[in-house]
PDB file of N, CA and C in Angstrom:
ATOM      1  N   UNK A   1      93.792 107.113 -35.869  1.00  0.00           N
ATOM      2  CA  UNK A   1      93.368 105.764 -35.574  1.00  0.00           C
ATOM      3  C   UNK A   1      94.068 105.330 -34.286  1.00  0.00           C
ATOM      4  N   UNK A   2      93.032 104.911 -33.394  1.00  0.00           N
ATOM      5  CA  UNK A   2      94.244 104.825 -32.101  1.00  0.00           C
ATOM      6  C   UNK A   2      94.600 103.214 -32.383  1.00  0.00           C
ATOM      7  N   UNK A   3      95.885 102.960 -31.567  1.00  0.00           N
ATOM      8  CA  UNK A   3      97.357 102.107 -31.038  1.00  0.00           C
ATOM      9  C   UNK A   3      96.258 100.847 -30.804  1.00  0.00           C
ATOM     10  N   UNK A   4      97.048  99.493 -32.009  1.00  0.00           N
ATOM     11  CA  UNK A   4      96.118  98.498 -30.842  1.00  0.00           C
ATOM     12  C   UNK A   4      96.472  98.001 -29.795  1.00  0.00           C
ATOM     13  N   UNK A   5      95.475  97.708 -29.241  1.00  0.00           N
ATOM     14  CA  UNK A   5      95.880  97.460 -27.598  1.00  0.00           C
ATOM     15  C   UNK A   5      97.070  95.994 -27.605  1.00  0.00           C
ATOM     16  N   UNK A   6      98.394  96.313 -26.313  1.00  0.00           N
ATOM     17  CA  UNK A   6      98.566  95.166 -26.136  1.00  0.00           C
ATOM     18  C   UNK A   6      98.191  93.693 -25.458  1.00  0.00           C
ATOM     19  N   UNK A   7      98.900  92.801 -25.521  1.00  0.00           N
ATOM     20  CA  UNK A   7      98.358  91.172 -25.439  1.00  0.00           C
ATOM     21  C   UNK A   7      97.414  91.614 -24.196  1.00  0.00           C
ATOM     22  N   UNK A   8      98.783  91.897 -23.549  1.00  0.00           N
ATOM     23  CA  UNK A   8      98.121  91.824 -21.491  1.00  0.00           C
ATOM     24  C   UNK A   8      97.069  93.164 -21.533  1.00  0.00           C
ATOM     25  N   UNK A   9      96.158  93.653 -22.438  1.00  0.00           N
ATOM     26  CA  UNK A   9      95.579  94.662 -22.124  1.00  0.00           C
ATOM     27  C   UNK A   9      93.919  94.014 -22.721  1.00  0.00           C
ATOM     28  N   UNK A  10      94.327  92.623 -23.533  1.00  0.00           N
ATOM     29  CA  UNK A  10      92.601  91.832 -23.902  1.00  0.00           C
ATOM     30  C   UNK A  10      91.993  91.864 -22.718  1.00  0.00           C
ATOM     31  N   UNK A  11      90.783  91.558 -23.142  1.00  0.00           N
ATOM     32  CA  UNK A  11      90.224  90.655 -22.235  1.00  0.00           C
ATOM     33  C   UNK A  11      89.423  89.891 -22.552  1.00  0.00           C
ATOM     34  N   UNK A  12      88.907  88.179 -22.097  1.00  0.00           N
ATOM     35  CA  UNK A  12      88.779  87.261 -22.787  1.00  0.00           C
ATOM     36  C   UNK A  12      86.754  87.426 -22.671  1.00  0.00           C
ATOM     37  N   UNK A  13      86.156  87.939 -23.135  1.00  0.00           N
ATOM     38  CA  UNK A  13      84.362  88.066 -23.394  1.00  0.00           C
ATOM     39  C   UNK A  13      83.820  86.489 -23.246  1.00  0.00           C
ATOM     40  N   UNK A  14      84.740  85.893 -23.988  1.00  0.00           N
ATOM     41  CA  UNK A  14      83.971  84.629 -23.862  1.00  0.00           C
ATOM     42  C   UNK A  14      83.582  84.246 -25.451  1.00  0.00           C
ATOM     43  N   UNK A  15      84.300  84.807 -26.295  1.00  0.00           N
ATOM     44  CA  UNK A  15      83.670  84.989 -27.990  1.00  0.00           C
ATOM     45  C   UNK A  15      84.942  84.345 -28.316  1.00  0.00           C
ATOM     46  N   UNK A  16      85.694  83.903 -28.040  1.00  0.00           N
ATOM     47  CA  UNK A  16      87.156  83.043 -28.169  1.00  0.00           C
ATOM     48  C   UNK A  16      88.061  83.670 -27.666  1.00  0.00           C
ATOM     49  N   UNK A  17      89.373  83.015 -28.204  1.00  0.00           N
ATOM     50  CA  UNK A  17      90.432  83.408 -27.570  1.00  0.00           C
ATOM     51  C   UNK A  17      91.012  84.914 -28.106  1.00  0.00           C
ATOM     52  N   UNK A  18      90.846  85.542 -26.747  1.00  0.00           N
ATOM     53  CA  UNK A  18      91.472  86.634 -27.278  1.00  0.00           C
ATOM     54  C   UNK A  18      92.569  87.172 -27.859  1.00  0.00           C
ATOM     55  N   UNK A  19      93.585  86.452 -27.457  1.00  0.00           N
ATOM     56  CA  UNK A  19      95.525  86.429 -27.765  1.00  0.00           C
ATOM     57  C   UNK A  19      95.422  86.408 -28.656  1.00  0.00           C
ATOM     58  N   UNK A  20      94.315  85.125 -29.568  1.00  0.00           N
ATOM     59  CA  UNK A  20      94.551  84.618 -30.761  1.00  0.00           C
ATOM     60  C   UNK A  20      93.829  84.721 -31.898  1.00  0.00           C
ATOM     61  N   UNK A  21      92.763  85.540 -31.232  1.00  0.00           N
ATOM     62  CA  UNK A  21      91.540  85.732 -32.622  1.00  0.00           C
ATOM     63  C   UNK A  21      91.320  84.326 -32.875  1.00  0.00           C
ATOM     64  N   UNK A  22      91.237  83.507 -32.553  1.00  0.00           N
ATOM     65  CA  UNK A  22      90.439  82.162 -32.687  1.00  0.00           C
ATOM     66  C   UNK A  22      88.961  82.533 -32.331  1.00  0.00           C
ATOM     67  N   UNK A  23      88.388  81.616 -33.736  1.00  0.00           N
ATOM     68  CA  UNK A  23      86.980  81.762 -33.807  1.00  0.00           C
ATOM     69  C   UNK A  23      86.107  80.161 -33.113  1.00  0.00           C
ATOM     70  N   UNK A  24      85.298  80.736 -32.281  1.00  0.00           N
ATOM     71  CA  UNK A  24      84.856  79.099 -31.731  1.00  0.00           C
ATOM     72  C   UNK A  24      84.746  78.604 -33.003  1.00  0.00           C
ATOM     73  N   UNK A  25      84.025  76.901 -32.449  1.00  0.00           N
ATOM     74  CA  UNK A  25      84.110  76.279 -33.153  1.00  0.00           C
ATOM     75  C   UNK A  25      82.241  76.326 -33.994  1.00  0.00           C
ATOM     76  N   UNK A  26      82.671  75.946 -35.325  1.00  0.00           N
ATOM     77  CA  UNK A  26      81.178  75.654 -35.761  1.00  0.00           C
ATOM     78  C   UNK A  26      80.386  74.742 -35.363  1.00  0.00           C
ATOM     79  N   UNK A  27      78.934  74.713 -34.988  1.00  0.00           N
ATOM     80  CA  UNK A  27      78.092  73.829 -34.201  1.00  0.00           C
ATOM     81  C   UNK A  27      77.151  73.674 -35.644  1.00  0.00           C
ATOM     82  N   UNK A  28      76.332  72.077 -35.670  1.00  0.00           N
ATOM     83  CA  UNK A  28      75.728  72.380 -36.898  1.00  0.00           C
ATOM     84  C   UNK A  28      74.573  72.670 -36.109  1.00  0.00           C
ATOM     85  N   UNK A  29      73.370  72.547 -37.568  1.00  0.00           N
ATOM     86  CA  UNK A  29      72.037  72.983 -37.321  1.00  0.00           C
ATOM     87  C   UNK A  29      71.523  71.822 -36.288  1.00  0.00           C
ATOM     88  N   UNK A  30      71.628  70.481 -36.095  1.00  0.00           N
ATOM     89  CA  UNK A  30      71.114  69.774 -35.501  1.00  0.00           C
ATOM     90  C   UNK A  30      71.722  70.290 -34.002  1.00  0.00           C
ATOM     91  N   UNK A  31      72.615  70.131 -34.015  1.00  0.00           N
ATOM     92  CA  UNK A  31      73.007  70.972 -32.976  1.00  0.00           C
ATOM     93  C   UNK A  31      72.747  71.854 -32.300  1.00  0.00           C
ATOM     94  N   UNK A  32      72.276  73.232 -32.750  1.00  0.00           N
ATOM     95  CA  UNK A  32      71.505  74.354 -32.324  1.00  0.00           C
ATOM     96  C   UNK A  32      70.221  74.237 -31.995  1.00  0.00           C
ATOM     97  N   UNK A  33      69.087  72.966 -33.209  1.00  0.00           N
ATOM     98  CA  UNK A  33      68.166  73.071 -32.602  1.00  0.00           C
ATOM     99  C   UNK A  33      68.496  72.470 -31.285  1.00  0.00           C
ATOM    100  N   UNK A  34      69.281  70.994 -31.108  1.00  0.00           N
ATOM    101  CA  UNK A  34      69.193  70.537 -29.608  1.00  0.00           C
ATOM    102  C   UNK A  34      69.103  71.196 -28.506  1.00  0.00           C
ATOM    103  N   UNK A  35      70.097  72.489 -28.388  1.00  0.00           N
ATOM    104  CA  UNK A  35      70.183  73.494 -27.450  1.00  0.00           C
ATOM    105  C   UNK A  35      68.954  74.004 -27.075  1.00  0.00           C
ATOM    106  N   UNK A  36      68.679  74.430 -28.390  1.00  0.00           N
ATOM    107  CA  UNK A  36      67.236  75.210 -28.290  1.00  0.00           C
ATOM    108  C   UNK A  36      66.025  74.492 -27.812  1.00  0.00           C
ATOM    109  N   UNK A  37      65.676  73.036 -27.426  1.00  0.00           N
ATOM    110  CA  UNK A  37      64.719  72.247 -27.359  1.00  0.00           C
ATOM    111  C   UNK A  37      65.540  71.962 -25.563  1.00  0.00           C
ATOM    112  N   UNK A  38      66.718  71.976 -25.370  1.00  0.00           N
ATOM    113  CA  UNK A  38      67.108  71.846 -23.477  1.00  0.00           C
ATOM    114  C   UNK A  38      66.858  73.046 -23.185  1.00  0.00           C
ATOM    115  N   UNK A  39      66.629  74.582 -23.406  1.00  0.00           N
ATOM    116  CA  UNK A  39      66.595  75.481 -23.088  1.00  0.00           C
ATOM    117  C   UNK A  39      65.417  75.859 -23.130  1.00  0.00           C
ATOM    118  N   UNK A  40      64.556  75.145 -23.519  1.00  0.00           N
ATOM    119  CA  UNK A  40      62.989  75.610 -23.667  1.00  0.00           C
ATOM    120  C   UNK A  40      62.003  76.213 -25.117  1.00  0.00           C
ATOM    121  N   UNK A  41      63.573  76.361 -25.353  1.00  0.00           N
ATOM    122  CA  UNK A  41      62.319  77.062 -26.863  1.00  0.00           C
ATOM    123  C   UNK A  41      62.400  76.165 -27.979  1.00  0.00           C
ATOM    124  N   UNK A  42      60.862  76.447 -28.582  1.00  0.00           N
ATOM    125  CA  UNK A  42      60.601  75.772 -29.946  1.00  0.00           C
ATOM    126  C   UNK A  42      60.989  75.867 -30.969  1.00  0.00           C
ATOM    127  N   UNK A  43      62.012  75.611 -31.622  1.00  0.00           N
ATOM    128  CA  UNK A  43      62.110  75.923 -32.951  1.00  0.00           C
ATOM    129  C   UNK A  43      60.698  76.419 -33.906  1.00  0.00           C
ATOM    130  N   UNK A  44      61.180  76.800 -34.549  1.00  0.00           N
ATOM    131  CA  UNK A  44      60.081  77.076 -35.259  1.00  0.00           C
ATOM    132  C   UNK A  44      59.987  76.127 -36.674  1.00  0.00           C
ATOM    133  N   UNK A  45      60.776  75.149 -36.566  1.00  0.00           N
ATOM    134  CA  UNK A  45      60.937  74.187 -37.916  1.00  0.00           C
ATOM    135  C   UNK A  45      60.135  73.091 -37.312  1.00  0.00           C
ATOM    136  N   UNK A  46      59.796  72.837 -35.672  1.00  0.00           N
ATOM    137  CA  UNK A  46      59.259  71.930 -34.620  1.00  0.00           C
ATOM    138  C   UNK A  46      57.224  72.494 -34.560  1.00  0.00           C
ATOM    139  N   UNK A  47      57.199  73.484 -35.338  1.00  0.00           N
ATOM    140  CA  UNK A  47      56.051  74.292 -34.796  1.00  0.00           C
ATOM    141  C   UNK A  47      54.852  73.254 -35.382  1.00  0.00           C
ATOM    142  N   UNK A  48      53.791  73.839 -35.120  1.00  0.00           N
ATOM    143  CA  UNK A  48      52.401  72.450 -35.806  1.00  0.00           C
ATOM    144  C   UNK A  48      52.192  73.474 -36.572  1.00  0.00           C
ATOM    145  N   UNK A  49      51.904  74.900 -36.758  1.00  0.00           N
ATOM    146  CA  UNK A  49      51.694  75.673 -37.963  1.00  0.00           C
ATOM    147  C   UNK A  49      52.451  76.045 -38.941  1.00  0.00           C
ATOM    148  N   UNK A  50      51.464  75.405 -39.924  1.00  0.00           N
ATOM    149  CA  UNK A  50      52.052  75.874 -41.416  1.00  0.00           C
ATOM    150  C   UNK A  50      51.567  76.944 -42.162  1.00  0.00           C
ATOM    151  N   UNK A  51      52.138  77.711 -42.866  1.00  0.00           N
ATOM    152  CA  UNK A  51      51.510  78.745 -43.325  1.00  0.00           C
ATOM    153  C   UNK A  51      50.733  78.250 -44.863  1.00  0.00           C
ATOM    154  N   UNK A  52      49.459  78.723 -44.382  1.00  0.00           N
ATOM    155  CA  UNK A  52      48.673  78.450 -46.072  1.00  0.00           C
ATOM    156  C   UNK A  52      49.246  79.610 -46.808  1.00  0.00           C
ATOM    157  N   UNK A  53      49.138  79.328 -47.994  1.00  0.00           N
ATOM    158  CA  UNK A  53      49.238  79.836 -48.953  1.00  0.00           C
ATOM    159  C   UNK A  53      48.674  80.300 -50.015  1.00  0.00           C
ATOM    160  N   UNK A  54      48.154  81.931 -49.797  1.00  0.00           N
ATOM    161  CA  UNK A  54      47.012  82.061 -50.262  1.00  0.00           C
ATOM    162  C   UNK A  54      47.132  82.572 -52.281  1.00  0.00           C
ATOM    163  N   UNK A  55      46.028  82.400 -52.732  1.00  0.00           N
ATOM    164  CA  UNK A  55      46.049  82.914 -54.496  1.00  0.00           C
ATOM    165  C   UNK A  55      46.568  84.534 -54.267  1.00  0.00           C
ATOM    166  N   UNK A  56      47.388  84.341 -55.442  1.00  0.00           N
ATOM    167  CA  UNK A  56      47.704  86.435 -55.863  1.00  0.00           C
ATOM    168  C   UNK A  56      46.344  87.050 -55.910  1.00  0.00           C
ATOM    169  N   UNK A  57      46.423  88.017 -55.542  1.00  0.00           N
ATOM    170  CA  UNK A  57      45.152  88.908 -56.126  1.00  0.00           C
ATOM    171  C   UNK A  57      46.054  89.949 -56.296  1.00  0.00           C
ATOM    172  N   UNK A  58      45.297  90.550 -57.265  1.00  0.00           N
ATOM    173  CA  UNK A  58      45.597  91.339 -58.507  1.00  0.00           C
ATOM    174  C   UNK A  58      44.283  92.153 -59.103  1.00  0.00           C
ATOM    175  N   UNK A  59      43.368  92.840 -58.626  1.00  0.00           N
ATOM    176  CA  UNK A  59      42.505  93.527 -59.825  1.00  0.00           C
ATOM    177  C   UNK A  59      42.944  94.840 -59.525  1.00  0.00           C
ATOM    178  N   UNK A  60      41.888  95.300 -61.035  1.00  0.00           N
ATOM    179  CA  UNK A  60      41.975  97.018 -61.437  1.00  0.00           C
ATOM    180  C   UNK A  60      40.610  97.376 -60.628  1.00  0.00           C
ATOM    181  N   UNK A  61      40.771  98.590 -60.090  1.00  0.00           N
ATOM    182  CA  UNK A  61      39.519  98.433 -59.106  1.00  0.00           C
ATOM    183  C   UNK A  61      39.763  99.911 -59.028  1.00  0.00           C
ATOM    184  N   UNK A  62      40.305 101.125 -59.328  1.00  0.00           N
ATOM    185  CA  UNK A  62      40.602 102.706 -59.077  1.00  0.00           C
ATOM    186  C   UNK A  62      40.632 102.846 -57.429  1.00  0.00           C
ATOM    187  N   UNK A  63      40.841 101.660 -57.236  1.00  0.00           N
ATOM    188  CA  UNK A  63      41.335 102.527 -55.446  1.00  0.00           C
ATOM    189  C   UNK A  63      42.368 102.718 -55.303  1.00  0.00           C
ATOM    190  N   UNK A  64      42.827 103.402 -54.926  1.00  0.00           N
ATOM    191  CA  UNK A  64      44.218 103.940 -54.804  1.00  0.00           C
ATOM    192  C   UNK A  64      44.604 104.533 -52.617  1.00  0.00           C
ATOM    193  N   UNK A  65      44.234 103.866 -52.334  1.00  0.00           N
ATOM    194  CA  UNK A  65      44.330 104.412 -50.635  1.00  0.00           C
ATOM    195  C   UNK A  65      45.263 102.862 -49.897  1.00  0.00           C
ATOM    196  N   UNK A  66      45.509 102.754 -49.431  1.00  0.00           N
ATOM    197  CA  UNK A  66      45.920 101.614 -48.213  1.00  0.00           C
ATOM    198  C   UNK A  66      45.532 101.728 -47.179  1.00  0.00           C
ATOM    199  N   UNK A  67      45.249 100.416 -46.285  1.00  0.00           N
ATOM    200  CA  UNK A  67      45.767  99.974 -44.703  1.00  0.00           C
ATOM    201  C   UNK A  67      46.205  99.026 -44.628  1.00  0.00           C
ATOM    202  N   UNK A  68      46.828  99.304 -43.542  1.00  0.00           N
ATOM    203  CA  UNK A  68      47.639  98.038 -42.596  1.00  0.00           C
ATOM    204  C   UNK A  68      47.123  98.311 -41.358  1.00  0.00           C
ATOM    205  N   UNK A  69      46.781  96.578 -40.977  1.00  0.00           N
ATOM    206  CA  UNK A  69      45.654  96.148 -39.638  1.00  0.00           C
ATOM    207  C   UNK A  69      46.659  95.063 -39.478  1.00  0.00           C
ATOM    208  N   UNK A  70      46.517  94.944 -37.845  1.00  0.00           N
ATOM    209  CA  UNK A  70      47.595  94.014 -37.355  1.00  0.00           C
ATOM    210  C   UNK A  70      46.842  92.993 -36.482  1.00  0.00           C
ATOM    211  N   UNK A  71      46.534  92.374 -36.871  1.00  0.00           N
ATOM    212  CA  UNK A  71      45.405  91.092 -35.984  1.00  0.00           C
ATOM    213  C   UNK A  71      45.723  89.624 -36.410  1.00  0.00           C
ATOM    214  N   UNK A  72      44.700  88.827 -35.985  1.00  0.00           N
ATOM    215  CA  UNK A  72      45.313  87.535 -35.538  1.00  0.00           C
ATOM    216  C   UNK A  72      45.255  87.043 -36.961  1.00  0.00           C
ATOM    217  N   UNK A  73      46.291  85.741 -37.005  1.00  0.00           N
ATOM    218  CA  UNK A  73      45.803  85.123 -38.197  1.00  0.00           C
ATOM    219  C   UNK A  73      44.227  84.163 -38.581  1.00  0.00           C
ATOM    220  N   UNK A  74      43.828  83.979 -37.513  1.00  0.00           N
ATOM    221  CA  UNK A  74      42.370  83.308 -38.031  1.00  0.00           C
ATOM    222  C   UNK A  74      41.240  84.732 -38.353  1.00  0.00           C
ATOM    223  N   UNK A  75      41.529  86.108 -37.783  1.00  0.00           N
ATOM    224  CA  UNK A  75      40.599  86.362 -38.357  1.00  0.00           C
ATOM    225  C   UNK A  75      40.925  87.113 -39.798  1.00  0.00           C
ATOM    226  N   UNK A  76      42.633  87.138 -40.372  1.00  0.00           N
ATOM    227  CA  UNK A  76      42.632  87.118 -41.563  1.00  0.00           C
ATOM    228  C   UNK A  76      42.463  86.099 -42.604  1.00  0.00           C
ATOM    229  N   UNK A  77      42.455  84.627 -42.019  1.00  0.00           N
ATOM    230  CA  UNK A  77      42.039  83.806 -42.924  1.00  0.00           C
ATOM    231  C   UNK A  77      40.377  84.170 -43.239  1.00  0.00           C
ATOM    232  N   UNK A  78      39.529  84.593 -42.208  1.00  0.00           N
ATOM    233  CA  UNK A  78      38.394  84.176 -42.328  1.00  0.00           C
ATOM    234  C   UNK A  78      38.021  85.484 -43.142  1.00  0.00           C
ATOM    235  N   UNK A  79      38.698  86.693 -42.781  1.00  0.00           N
ATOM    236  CA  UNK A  79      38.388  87.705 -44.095  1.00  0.00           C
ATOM    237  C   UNK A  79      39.157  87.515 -45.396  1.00  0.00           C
ATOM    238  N   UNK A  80      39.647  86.674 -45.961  1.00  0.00           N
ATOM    239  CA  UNK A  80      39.949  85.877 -47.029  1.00  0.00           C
ATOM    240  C   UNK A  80      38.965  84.898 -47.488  1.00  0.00           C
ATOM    241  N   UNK A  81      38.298  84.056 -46.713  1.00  0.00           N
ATOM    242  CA  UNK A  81      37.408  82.886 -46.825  1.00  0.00           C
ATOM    243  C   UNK A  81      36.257  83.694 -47.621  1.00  0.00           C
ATOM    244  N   UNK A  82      35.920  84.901 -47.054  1.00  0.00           N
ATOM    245  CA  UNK A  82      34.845  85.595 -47.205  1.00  0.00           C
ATOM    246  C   UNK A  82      35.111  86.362 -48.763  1.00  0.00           C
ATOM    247  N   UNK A  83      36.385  86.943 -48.367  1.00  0.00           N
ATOM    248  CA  UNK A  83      36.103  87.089 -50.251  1.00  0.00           C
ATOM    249  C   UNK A  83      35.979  86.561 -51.190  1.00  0.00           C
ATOM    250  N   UNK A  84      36.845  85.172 -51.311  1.00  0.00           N
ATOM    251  CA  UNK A  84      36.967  83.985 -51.904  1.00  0.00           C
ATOM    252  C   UNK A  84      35.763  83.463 -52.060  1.00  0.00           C
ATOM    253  N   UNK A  85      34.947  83.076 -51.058  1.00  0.00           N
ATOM    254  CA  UNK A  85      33.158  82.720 -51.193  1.00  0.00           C
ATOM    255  C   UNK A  85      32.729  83.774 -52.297  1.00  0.00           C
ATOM    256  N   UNK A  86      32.578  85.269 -52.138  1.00  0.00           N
ATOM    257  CA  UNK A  86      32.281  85.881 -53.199  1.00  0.00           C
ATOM    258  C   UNK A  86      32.587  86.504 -54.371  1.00  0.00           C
ATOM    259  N   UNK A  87      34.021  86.010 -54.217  1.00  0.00           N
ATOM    260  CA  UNK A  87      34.649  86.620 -55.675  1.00  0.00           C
ATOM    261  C   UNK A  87      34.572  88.218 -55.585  1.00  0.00           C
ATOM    262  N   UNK A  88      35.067  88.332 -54.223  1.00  0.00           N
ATOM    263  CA  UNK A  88      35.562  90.260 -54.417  1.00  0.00           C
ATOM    264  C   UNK A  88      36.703  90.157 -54.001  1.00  0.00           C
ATOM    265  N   UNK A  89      36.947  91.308 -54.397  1.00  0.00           N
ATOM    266  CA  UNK A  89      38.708  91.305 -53.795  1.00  0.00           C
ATOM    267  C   UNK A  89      38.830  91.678 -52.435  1.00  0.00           C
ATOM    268  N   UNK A  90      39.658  92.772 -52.066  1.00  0.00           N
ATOM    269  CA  UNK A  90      39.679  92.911 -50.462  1.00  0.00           C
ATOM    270  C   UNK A  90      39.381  94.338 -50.431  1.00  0.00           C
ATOM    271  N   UNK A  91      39.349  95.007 -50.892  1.00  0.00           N
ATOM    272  CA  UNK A  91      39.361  96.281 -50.851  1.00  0.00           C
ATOM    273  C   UNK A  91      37.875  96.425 -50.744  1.00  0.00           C
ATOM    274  N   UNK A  92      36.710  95.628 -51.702  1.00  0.00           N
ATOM    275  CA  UNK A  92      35.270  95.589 -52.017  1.00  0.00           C
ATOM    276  C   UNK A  92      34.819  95.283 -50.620  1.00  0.00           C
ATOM    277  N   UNK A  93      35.728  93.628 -50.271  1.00  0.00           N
ATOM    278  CA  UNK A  93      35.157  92.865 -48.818  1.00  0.00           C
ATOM    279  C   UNK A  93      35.285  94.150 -47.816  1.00  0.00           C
ATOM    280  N   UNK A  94      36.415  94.961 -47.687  1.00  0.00           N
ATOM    281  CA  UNK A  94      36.314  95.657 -46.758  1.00  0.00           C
ATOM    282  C   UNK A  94      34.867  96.035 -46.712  1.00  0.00           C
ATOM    283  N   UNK A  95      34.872  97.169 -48.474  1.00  0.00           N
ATOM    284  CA  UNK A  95      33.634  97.741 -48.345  1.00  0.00           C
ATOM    285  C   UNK A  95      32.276  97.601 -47.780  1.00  0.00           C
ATOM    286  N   UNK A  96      31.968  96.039 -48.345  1.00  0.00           N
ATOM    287  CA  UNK A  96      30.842  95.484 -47.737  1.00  0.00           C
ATOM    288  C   UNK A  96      30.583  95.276 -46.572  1.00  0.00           C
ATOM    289  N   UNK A  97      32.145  95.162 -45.705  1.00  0.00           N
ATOM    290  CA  UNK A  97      32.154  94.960 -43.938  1.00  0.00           C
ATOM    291  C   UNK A  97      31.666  96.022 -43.368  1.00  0.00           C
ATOM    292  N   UNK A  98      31.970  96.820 -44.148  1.00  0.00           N
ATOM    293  CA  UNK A  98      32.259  98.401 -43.416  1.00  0.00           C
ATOM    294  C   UNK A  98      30.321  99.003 -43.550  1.00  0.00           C
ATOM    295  N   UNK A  99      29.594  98.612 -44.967  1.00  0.00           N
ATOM    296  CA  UNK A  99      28.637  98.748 -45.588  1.00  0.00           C
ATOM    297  C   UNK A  99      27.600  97.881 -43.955  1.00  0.00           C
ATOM    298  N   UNK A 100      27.908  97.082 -43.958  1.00  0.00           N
ATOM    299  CA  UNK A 100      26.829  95.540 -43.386  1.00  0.00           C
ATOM    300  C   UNK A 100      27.103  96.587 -41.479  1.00  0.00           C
ATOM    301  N   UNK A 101      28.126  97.061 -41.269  1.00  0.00           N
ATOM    302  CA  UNK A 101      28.349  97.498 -40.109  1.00  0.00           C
ATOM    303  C   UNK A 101      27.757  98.095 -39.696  1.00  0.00           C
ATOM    304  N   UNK A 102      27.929  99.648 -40.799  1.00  0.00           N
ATOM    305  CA  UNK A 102      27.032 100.489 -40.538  1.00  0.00           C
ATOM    306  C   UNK A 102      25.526 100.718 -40.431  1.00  0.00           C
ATOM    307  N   UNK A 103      25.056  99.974 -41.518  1.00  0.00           N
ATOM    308  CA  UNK A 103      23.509  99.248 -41.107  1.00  0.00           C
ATOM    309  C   UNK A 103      22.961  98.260 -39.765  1.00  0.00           C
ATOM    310  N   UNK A 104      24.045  97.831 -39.731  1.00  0.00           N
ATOM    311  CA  UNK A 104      23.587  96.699 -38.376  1.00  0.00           C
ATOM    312  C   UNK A 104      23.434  98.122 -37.116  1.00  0.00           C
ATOM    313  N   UNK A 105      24.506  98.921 -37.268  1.00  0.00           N
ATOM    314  CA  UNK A 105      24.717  99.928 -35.732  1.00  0.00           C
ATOM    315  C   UNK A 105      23.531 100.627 -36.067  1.00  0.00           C
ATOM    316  N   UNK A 106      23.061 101.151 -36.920  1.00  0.00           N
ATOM    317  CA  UNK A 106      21.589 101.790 -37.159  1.00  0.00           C
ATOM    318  C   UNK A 106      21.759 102.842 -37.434  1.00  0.00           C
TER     319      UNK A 106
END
């Protein structure tokens, strides 16, 4: 285990005092956001979006495969809207997307 360094060998980062292991001081939350609102950024407690909150789904359906698709949130609400209108789950909605696709391309 190496020697800890001596006093005159710190150097001060700027994370407190080095001599002394002093920890800055605590800033509260109102505080941080302020910073964060002179510095430009939005909190995200400041944001206009809220996240809906959608029903569990849950059926027995023998599919057994996954994906993960990484896209915007309106067009996963609206492939939600769409199952919800018909009472399928997501795995079916896919189906039918995928079904309605391939017929439309010919």
């Amino acid at each position: 285990m190496p020697d800890k360094p001596n006093e005159d060998e710190c150097v001060d980062m700027g994370f407190g005092d080095a001599k002394t292991n002093k920890k800055p001081p605590r800033i509260t939350k109102e505080q941080s956001l302020q910073a964060a609102r002179e510095s430009g950024f939005a909190p995200q407690t400041e944001t206009n979006t809220t996240p809906q909150h959608r029903q569990k789904r849950r059926r027995q359906s023998g599919r057994n495969q996954n994906i993960t698709i990484r896209t915007f949130s309106e067009t996963i609400d609206e492939f939600y809207h769409l199952a919800d209108q018909n009472d399928w789950g997501l795995g079916r909605t896919f189906e039918h997307l995928m079904e309605h696709y391939k017929n439309t391309k010919g």
